[in-house]
C-alpha atoms as a PDB file:
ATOM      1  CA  UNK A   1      -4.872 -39.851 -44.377  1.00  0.00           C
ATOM      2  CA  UNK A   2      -1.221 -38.384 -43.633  1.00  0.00           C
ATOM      3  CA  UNK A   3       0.424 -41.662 -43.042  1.00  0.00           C
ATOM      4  CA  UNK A   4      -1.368 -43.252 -46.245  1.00  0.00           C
ATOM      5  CA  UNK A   5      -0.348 -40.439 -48.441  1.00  0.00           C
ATOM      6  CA  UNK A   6       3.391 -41.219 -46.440  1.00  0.00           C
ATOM      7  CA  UNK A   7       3.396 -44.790 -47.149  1.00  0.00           C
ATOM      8  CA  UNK A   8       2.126 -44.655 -50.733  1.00  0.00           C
ATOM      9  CA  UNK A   9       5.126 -41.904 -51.509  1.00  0.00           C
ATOM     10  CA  UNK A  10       7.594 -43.634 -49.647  1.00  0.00           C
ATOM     11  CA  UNK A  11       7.046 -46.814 -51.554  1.00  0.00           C
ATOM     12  CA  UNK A  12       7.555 -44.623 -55.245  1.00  0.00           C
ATOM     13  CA  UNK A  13      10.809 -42.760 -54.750  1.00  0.00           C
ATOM     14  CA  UNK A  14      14.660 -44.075 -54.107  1.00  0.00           C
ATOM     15  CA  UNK A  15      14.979 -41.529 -51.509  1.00  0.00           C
ATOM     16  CA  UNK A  16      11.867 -42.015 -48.807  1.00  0.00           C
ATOM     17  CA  UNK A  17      14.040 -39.499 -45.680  1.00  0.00           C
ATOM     18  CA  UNK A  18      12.880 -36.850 -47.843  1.00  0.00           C
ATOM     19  CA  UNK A  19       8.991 -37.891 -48.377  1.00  0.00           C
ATOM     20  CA  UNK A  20       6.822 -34.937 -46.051  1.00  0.00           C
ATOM     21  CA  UNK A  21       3.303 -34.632 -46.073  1.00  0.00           C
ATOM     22  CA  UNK A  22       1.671 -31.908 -44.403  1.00  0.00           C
ATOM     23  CA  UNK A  23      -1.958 -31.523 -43.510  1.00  0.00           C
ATOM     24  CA  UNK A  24      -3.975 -28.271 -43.463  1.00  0.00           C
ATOM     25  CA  UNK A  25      -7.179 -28.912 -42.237  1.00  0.00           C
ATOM     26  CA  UNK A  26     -10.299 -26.973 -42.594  1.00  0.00           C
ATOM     27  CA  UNK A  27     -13.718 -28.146 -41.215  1.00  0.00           C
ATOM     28  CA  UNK A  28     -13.979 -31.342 -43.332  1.00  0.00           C
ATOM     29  CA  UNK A  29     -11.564 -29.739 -45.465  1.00  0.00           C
ATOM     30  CA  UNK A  30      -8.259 -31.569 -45.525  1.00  0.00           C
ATOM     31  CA  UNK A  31      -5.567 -30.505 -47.939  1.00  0.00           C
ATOM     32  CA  UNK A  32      -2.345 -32.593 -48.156  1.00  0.00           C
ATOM     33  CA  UNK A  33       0.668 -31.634 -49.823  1.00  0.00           C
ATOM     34  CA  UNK A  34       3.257 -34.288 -50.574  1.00  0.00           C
ATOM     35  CA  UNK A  35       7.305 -32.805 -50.821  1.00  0.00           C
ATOM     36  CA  UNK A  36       9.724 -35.232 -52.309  1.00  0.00           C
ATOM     37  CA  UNK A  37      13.090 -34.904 -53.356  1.00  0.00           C
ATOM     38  CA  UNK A  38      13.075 -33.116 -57.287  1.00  0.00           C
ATOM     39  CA  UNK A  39      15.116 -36.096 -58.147  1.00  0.00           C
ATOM     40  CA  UNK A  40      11.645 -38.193 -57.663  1.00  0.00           C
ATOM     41  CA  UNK A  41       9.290 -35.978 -58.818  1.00  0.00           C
ATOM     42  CA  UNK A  42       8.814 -37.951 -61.535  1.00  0.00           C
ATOM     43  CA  UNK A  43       8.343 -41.231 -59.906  1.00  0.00           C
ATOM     44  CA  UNK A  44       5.746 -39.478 -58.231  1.00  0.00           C
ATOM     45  CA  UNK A  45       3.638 -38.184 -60.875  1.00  0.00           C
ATOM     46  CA  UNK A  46       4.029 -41.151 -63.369  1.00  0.00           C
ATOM     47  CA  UNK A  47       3.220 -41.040 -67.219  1.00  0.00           C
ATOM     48  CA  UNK A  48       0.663 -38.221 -67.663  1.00  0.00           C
ATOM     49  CA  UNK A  49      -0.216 -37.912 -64.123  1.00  0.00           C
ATOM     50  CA  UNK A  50      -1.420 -41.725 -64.220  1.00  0.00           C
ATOM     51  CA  UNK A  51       0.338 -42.557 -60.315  1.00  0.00           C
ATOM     52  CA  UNK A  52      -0.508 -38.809 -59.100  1.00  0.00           C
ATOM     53  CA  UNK A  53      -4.027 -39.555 -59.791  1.00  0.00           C
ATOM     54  CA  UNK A  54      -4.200 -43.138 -58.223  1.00  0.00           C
ATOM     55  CA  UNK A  55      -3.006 -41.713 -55.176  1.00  0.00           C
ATOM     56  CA  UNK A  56      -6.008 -39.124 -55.293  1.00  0.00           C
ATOM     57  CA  UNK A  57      -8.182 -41.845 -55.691  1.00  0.00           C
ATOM     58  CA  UNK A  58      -6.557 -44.132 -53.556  1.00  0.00           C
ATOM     59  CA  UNK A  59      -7.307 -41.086 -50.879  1.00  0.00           C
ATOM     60  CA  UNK A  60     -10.619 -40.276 -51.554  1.00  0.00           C
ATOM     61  CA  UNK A  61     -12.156 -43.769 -51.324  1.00  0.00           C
ATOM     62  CA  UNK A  62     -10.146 -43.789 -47.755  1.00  0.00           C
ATOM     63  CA  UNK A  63     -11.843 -40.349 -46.790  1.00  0.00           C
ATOM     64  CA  UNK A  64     -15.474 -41.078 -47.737  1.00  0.00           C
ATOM     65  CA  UNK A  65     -15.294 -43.431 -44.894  1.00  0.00           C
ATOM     66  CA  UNK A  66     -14.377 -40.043 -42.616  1.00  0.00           C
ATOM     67  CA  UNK A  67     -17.104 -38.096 -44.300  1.00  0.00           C
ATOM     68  CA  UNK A  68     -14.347 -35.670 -45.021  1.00  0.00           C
ATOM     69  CA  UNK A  69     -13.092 -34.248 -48.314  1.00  0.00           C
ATOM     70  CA  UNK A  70      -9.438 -34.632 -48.712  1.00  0.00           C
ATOM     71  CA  UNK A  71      -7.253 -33.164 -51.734  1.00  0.00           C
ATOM     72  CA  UNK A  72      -3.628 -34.217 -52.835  1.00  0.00           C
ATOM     73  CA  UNK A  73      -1.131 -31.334 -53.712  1.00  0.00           C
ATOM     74  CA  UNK A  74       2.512 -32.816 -54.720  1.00  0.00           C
ATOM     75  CA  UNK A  75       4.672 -29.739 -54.462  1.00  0.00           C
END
């Protein structure tokens, strides 16, 4: 889920050194948070939250195939 959050980010923002995603996991728990440059915050959020929520989605269909429950926190 890390590296998909990693390659969906790094494909948004004009500066992709300063994508990190880190995982916290808790039994099948996962939280990732997603740190980009403030400079591409935007990028990453999109009109109303339309691109933040894609990604969500985007990750949940990948983690019902883990049988895990995985949220998105851009920080």
């Amino acid at each position: 889920m890390k590296e998909l959050v990693e390659v969906i980010a790094k494909a948004l923002v004009e500066n992709p050194d300063e994508v990190v995603v880190t995982q916290k996991e808790e039994g099948k728990h996962i939280t990732l948070e997603l740190h980009v440059a403030p400079s591409d915050m935007g990028k990453v959020i999109g009109k109303q939250g339309r691109i933040a929520k894609a990604i969500r989605s985007v990750v949940k269909a990948a983690s019902t195939r883990e049988n895990k429950k995985v949220d998105v926190e851009i920080v």
